[in-house]
N, C-alpha and C. Protein backbone atom coordinates (compact mmCIF):
# COMPACT_ATOMS: atom_id res chain seq x y z
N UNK A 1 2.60 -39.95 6.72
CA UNK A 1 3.32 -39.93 5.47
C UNK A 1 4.80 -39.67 5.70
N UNK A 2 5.99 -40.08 5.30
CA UNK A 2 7.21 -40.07 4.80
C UNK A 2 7.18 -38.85 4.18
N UNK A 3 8.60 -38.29 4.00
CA UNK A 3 8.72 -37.43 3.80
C UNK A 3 8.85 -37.24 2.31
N UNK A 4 9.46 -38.31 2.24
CA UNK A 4 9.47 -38.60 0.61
C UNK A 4 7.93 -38.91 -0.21
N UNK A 5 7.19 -39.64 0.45
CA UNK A 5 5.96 -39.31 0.35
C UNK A 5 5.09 -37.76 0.28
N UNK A 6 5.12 -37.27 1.55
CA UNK A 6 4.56 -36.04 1.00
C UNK A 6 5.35 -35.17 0.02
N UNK A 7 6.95 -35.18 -0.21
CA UNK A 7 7.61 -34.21 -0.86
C UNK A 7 6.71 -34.42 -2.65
N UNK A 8 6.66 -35.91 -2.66
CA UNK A 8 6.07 -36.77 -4.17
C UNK A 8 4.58 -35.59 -4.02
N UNK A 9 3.62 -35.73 -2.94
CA UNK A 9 2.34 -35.17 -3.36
C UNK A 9 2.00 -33.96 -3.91
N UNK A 10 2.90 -33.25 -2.63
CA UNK A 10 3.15 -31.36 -3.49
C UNK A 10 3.54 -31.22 -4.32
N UNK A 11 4.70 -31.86 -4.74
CA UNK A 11 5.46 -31.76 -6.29
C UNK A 11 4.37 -31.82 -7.50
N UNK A 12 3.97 -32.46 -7.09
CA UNK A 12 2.58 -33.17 -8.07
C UNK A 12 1.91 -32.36 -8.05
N UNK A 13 0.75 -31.72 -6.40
CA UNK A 13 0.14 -30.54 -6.55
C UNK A 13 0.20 -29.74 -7.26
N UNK A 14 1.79 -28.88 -7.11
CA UNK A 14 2.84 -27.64 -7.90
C UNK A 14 2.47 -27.90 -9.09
N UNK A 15 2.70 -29.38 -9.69
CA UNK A 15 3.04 -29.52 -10.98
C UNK A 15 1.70 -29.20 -11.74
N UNK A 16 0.51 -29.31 -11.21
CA UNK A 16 -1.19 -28.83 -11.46
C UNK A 16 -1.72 -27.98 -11.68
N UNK A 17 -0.74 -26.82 -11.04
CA UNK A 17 -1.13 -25.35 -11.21
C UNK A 17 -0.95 -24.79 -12.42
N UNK A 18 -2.06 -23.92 -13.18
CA UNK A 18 -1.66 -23.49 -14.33
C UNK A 18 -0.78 -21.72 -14.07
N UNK A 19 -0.08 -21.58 -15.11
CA UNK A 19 0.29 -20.40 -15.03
C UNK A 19 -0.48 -19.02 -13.80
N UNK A 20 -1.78 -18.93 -14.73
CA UNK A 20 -2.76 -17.71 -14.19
C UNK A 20 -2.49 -18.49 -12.54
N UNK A 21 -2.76 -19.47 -11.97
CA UNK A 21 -3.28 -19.88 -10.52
C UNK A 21 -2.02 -19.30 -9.79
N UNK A 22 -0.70 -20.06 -10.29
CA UNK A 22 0.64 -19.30 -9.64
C UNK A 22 0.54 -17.89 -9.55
N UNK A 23 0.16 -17.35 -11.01
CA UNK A 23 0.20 -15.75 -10.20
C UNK A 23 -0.72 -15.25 -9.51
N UNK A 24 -2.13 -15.90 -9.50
CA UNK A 24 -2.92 -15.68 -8.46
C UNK A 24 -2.72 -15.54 -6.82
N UNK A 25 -2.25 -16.69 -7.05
CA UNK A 25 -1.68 -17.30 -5.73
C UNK A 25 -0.46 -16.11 -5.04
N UNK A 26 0.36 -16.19 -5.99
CA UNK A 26 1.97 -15.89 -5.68
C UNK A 26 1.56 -14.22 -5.05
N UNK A 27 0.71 -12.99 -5.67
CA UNK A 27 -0.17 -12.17 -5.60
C UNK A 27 -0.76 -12.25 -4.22
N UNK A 28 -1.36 -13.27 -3.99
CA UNK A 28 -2.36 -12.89 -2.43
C UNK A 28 -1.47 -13.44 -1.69
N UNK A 29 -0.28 -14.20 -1.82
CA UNK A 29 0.74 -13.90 -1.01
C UNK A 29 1.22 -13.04 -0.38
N UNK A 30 1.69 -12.23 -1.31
CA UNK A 30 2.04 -11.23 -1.12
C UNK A 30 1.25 -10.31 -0.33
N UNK A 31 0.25 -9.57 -0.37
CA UNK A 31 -0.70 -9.41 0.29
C UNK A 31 -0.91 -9.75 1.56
N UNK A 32 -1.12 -10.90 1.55
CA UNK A 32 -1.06 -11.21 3.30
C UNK A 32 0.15 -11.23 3.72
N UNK A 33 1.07 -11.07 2.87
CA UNK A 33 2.48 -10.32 3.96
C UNK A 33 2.52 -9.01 4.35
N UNK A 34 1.89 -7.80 3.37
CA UNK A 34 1.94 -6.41 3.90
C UNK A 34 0.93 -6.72 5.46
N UNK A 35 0.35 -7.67 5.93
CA UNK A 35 -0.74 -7.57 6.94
C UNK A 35 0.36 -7.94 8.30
N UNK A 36 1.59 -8.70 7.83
CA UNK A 36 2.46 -8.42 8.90
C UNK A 36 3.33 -7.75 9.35
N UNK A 37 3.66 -7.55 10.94
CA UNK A 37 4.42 -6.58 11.55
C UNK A 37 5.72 -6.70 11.32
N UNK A 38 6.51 -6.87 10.18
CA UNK A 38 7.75 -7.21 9.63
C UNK A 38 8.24 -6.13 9.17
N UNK A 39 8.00 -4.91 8.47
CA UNK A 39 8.11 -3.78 7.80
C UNK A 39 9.32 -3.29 8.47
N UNK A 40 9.37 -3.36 9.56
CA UNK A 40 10.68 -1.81 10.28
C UNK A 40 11.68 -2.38 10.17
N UNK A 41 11.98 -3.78 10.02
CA UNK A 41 13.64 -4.29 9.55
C UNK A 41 14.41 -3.65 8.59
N UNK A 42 15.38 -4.24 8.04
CA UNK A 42 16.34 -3.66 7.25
C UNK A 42 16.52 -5.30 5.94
N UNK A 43 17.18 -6.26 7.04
CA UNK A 43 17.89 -6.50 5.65
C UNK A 43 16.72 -7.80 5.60
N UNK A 44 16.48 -8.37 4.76
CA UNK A 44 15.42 -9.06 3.92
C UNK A 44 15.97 -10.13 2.82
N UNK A 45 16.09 -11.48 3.25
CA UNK A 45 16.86 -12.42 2.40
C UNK A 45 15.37 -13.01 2.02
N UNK A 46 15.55 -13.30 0.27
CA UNK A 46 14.30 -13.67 -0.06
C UNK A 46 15.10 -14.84 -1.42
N UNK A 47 14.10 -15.61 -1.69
CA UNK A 47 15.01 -16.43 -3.00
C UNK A 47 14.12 -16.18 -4.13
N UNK A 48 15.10 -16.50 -5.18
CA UNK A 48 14.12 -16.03 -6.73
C UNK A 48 13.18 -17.25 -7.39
N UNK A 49 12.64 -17.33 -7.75
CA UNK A 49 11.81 -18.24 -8.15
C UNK A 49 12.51 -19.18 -8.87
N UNK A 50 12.37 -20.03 -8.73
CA UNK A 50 12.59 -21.77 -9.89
C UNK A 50 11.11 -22.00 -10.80
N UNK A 51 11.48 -21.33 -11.73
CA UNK A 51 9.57 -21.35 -12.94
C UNK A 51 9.71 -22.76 -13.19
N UNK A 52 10.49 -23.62 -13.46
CA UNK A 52 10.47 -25.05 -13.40
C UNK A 52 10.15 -25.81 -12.64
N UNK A 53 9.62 -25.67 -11.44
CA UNK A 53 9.56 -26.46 -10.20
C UNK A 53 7.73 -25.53 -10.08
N UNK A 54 7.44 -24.73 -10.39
CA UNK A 54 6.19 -24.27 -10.19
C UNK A 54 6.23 -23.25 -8.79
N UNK A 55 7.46 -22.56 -8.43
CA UNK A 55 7.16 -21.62 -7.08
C UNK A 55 6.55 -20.50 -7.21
N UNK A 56 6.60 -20.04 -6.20
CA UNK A 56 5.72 -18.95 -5.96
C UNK A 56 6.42 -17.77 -6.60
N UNK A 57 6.19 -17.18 -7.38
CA UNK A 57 6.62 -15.77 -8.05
C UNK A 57 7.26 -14.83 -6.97
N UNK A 58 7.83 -14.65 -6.68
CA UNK A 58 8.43 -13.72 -5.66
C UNK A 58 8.79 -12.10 -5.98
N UNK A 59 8.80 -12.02 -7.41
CA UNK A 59 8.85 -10.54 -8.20
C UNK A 59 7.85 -9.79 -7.23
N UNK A 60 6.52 -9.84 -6.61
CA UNK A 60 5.69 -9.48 -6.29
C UNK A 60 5.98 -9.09 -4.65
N UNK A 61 7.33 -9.94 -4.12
CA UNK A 61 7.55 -9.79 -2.86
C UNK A 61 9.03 -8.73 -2.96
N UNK A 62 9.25 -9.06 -4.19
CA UNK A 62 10.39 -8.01 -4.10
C UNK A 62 10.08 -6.77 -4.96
N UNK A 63 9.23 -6.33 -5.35
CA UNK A 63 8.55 -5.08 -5.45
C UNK A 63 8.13 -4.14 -4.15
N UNK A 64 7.47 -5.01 -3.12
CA UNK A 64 7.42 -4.79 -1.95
C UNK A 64 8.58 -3.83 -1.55
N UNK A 65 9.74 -4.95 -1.13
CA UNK A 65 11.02 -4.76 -0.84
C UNK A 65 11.63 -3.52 -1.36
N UNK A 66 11.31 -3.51 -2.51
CA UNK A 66 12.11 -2.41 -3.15
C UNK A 66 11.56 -1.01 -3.41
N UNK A 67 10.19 -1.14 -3.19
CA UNK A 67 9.30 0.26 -2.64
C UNK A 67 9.27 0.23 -1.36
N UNK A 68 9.61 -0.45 -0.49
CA UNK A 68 10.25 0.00 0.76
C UNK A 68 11.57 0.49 1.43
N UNK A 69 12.39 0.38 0.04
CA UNK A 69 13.79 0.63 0.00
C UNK A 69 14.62 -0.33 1.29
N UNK A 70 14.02 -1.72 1.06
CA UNK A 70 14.75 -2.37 2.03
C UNK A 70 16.00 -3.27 1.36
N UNK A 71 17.14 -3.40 2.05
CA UNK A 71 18.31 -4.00 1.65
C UNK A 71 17.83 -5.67 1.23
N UNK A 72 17.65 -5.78 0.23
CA UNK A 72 17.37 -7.19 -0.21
C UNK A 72 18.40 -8.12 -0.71
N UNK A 73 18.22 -9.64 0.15
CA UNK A 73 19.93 -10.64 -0.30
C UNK A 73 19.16 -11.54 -0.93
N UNK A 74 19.87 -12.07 -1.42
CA UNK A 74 19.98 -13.23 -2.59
C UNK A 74 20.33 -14.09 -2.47
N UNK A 75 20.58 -15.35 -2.66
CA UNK A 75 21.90 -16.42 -2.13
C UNK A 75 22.15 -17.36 -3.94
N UNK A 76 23.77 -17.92 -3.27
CA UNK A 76 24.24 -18.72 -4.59
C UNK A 76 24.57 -20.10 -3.91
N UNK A 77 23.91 -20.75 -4.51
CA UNK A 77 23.94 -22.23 -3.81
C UNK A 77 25.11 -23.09 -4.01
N UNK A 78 25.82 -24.01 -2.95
CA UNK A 78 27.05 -24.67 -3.35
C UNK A 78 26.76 -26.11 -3.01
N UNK A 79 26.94 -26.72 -4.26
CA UNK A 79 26.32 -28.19 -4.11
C UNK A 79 27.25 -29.32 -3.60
N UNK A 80 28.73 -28.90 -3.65
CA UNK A 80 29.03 -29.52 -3.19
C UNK A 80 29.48 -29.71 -1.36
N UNK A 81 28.77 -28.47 -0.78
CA UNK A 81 28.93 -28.89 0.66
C UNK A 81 27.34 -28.27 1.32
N UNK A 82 26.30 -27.98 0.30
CA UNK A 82 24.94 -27.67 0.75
C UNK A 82 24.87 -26.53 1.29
N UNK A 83 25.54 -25.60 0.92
CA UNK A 83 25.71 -24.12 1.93
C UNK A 83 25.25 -23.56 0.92
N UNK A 84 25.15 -21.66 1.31
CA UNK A 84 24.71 -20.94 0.72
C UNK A 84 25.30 -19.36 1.14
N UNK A 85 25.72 -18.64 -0.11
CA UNK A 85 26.28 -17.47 0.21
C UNK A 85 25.20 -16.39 -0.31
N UNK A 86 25.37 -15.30 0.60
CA UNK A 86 24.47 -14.48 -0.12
C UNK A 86 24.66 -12.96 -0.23
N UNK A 87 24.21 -12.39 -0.80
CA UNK A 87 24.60 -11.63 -1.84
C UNK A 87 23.37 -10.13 -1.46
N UNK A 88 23.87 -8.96 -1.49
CA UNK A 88 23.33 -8.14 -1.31
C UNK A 88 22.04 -7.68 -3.25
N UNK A 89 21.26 -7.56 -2.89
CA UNK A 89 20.43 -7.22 -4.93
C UNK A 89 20.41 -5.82 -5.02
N UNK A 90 21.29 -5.86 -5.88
CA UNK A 90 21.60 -4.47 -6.54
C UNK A 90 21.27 -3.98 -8.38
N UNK A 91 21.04 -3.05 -8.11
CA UNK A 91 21.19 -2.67 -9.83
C UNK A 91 22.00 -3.53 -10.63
N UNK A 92 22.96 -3.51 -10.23
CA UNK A 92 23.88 -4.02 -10.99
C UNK A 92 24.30 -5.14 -11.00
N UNK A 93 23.51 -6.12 -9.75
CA UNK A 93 23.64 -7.39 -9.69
C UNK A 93 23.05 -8.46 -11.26
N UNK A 94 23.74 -9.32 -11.68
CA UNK A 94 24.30 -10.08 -12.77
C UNK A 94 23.49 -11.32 -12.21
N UNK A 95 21.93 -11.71 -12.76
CA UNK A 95 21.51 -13.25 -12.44
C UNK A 95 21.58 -14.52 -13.34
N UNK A 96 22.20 -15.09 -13.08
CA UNK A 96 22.39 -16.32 -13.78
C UNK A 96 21.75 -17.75 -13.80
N UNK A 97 21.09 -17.90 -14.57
CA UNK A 97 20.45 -19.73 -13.70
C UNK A 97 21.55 -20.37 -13.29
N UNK A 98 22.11 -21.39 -12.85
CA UNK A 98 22.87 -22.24 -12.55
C UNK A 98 22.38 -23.45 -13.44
N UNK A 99 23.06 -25.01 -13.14
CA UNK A 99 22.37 -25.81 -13.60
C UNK A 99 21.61 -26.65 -13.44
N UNK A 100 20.81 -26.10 -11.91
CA UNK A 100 19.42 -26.88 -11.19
C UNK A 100 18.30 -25.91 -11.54
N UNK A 101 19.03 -24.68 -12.46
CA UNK A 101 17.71 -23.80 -12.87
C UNK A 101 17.36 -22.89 -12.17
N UNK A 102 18.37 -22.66 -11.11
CA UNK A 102 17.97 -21.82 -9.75
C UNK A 102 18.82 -20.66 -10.37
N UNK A 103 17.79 -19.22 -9.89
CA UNK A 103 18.55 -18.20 -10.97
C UNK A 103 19.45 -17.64 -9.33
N UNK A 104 20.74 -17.47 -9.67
CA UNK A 104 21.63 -17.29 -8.73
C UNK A 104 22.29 -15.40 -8.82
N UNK A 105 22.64 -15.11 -8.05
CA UNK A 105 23.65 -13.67 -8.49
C UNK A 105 25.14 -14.38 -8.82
N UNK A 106 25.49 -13.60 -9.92
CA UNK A 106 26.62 -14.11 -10.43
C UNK A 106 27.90 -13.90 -9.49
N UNK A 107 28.34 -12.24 -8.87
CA UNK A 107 28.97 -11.84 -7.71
C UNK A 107 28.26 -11.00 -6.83
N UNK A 108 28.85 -10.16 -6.35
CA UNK A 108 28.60 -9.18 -5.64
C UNK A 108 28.69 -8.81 -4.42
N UNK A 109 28.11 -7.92 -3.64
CA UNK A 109 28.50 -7.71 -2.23
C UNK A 109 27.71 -8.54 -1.21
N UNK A 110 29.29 -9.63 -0.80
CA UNK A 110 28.68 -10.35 0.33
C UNK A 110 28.14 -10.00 1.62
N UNK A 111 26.58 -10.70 2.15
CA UNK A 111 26.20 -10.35 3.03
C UNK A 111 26.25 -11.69 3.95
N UNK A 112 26.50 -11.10 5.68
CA UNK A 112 26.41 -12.14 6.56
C UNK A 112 25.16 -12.89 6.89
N UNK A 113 25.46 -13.89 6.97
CA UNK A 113 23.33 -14.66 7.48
C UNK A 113 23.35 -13.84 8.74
N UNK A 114 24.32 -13.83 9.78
CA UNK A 114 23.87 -13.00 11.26
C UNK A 114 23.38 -11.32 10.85
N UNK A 115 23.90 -11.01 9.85
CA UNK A 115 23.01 -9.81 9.60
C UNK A 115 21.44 -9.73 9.17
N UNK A 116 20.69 -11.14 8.78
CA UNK A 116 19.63 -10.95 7.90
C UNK A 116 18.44 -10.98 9.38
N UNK A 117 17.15 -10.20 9.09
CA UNK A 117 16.09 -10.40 9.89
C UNK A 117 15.37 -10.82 9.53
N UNK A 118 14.92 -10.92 8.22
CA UNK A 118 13.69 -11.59 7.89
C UNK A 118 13.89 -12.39 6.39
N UNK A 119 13.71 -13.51 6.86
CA UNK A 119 13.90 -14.33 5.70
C UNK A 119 12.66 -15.37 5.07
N UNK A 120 12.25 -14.77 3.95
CA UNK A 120 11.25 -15.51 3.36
C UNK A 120 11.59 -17.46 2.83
N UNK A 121 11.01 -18.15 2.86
CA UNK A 121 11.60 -19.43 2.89
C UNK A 121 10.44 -20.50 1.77
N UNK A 122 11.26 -20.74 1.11
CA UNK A 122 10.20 -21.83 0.10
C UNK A 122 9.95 -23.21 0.55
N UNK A 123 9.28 -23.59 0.38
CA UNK A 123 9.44 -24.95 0.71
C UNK A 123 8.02 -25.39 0.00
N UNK A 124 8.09 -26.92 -0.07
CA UNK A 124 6.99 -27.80 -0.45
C UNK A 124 5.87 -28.10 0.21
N UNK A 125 6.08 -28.09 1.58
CA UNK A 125 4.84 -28.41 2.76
C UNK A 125 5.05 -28.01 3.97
N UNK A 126 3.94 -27.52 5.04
CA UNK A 126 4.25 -27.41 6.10
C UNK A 126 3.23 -27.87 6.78
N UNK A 127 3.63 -27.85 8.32
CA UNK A 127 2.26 -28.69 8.91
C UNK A 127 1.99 -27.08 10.45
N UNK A 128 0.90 -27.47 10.88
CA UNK A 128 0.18 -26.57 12.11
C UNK A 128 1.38 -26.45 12.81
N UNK A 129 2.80 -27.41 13.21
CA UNK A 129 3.51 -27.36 14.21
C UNK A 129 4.80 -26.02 14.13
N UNK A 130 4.59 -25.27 12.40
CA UNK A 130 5.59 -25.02 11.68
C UNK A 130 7.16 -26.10 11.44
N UNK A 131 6.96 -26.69 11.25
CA UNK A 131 7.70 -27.49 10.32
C UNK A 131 7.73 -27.77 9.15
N UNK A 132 8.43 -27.87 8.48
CA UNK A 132 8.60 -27.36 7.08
C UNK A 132 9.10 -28.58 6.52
N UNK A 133 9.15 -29.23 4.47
CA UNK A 133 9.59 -30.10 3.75
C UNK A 133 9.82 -29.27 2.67
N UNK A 134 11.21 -29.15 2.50
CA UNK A 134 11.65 -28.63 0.79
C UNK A 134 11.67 -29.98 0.46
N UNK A 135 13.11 -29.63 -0.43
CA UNK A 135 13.50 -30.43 -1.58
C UNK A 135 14.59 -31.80 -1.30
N UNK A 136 15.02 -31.24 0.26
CA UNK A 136 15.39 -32.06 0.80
C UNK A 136 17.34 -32.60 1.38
N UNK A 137 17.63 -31.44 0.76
CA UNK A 137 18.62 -31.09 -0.15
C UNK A 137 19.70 -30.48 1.44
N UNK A 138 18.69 -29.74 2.48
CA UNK A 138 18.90 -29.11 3.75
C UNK A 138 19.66 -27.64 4.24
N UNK A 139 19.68 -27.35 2.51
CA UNK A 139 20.44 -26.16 2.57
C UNK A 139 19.97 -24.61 3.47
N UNK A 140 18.29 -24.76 3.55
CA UNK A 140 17.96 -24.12 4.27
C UNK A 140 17.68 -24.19 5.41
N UNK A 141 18.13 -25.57 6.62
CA UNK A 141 18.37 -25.87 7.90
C UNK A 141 19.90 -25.53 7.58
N UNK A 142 20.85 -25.56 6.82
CA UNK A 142 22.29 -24.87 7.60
C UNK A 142 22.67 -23.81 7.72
N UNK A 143 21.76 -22.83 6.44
CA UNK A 143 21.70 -21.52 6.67
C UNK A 143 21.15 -20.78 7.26
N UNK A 144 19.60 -21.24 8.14
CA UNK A 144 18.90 -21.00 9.27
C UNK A 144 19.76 -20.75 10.27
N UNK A 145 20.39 -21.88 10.40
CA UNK A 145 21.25 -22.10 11.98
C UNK A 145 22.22 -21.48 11.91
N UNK A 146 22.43 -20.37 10.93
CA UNK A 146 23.84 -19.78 11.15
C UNK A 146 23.49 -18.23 11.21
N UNK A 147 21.75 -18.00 11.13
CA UNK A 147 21.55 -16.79 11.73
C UNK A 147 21.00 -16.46 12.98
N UNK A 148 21.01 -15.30 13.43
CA UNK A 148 20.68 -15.26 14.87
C UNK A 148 18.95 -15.62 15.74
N UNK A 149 19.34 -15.79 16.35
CA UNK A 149 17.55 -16.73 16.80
C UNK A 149 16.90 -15.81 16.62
N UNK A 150 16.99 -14.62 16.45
CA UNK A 150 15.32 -13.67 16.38
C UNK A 150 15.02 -13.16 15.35
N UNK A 151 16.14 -14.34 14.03
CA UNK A 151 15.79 -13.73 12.35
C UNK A 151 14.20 -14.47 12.55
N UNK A 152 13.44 -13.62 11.70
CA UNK A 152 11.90 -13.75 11.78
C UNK A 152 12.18 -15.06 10.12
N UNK A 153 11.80 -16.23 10.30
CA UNK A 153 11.50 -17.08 9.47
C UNK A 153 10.48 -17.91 8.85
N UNK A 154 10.14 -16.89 7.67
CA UNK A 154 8.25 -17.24 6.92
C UNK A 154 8.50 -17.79 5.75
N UNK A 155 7.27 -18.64 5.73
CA UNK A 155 7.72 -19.67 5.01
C UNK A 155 6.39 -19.35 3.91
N UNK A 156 6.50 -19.77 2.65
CA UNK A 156 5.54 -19.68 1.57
C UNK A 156 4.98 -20.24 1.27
N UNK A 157 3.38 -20.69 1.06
CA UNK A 157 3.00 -22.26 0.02
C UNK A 157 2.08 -21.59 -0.37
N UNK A 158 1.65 -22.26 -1.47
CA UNK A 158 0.81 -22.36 -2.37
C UNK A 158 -0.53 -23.05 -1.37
N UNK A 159 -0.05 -23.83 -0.71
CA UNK A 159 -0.90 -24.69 -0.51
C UNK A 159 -1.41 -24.56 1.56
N UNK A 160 -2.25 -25.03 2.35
CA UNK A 160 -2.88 -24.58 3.57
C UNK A 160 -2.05 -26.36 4.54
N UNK A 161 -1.95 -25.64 5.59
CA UNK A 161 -0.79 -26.86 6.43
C UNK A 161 -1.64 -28.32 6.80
N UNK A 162 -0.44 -29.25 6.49
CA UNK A 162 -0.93 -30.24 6.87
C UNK A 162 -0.58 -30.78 7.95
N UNK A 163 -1.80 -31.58 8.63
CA UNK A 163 -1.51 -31.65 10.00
C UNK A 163 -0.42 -32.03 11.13
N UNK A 164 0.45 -32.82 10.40
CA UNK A 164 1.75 -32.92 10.93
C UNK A 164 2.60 -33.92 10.05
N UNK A 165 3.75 -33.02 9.84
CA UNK A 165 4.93 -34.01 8.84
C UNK A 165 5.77 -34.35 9.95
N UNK A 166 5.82 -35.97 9.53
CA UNK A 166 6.67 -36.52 10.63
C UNK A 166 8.17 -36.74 10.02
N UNK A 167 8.42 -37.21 10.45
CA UNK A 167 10.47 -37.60 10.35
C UNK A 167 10.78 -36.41 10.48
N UNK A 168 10.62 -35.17 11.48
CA UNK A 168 11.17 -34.06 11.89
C UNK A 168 12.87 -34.53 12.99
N UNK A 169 13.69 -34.10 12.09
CA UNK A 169 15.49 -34.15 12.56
C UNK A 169 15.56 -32.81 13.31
N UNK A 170 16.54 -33.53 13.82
CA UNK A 170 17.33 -32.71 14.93
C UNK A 170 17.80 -31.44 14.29
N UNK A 171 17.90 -30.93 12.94
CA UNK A 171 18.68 -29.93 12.36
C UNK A 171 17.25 -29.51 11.58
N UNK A 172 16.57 -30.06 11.91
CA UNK A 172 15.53 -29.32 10.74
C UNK A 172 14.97 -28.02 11.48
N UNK A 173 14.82 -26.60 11.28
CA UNK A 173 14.35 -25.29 11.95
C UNK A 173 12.81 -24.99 11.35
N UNK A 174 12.63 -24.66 12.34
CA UNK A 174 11.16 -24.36 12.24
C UNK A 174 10.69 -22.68 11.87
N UNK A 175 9.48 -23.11 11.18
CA UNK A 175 9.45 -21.30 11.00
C UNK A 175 8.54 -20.56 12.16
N UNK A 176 8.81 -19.37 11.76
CA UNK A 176 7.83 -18.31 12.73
C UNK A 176 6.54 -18.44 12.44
N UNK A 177 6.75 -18.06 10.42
CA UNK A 177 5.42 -17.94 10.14
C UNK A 177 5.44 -18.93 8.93
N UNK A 178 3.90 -18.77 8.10
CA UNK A 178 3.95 -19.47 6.80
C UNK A 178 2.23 -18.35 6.26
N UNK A 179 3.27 -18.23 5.51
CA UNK A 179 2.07 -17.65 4.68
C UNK A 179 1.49 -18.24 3.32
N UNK A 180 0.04 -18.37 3.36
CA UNK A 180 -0.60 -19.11 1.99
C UNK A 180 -1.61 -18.42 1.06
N UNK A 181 -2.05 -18.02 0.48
CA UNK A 181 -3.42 -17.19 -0.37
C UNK A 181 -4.22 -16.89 0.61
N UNK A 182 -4.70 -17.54 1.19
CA UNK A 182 -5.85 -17.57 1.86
C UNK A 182 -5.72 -17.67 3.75
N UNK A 183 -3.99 -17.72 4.63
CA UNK A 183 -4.56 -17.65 6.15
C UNK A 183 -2.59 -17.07 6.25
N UNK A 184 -2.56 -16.87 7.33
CA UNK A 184 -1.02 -16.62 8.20
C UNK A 184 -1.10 -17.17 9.10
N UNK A 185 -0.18 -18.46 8.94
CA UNK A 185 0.01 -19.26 10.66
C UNK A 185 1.34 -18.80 11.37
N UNK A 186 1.13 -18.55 12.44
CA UNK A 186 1.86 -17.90 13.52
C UNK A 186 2.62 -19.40 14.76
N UNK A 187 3.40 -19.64 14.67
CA UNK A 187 4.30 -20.67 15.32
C UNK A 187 4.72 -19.83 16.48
């Protein structure tokens, strides 16, 4: 399958799920993340959900976060050069949708990608090899590559890996892990 092909199938999948299944899902996510050895880090870049696109609830991963009193970032997306800045989540941090619906921090205290260790990662599909298909867009291969090789990079689905997505590029980063309801694959 093309990439554009499988990106069409999950979308579709996503688009199937009723409310209750997402939070089902989004829930035993979570869950099988307390089962990994990730805990003793510090800073923790995670993204907020798009309820329009059908993602995974992440409130549930940043409850975690925040009864662990870990430094949690945010990012604000820039469309016109595909980058991403990010943002320390604070009390007082100000979220805004943007106009792809992506709820963004409005300002706040900038954080470096070489500072982050563990970064949770959305995406649409992944296969056994850890390779990953968002949206396509690549914002999360330029912000990968601009943190240091031993940021731990887990990836989320709804859904269990498929056996291999091909048209894998030279810039596309692979994850560590991927976590789904039901297994943790280890790359």
């Amino acid at each position: 399958m093309t990439k554009k092909e499988i990106r069409l199938k999950y979308k579709t999948l996503r688009q199937s799920l009723s409310e209750s299944q997402i939070d089902d899902y989004s829930l035993a996510i979570a869950n099988q993340l307390l089962r990994l050895d990730i805990w003793s880090k510090s800073f923790y870049h995670i993204f907020l959900t798009i309820e329009e696109h059908k993602e995974i609830n992440t409130d549930y991963i940043l409850n975690i976060l925040s009864g662990k009193d870990k430094n949690i970032i945010i990012s604000k997306s820039n469309f016109e050069d595909f980058s991403m800045n990010h943002y320390l989540l604070t009390d007082n941090t100000r979220i805004k949708k943007n106009s792809y619906n992506i709820p963004e921090p409005v300002d706040g205290i900038e954080i470096s990608s070489s500072q982050l260790e563990v970064v949770f990662i959305p995406l649409l599909v992944f296969d056994k090899f850890g390779h990953r298909v968002g949206y396509g867009k690549g914002f999360y291969d330029r912000f990968l590559a601009n943190c240091k090789p031993e940021t731990l990079k887990i990836g989320l689905s709804f859904f269990e890996a498929e056996q291999e997505v091909l048209e894998i590029e030279e810039n596309d980063v692979s994850l560590d892990y991927c976590v789904t309801p039901n297994q943790i694959y280890r790359f």
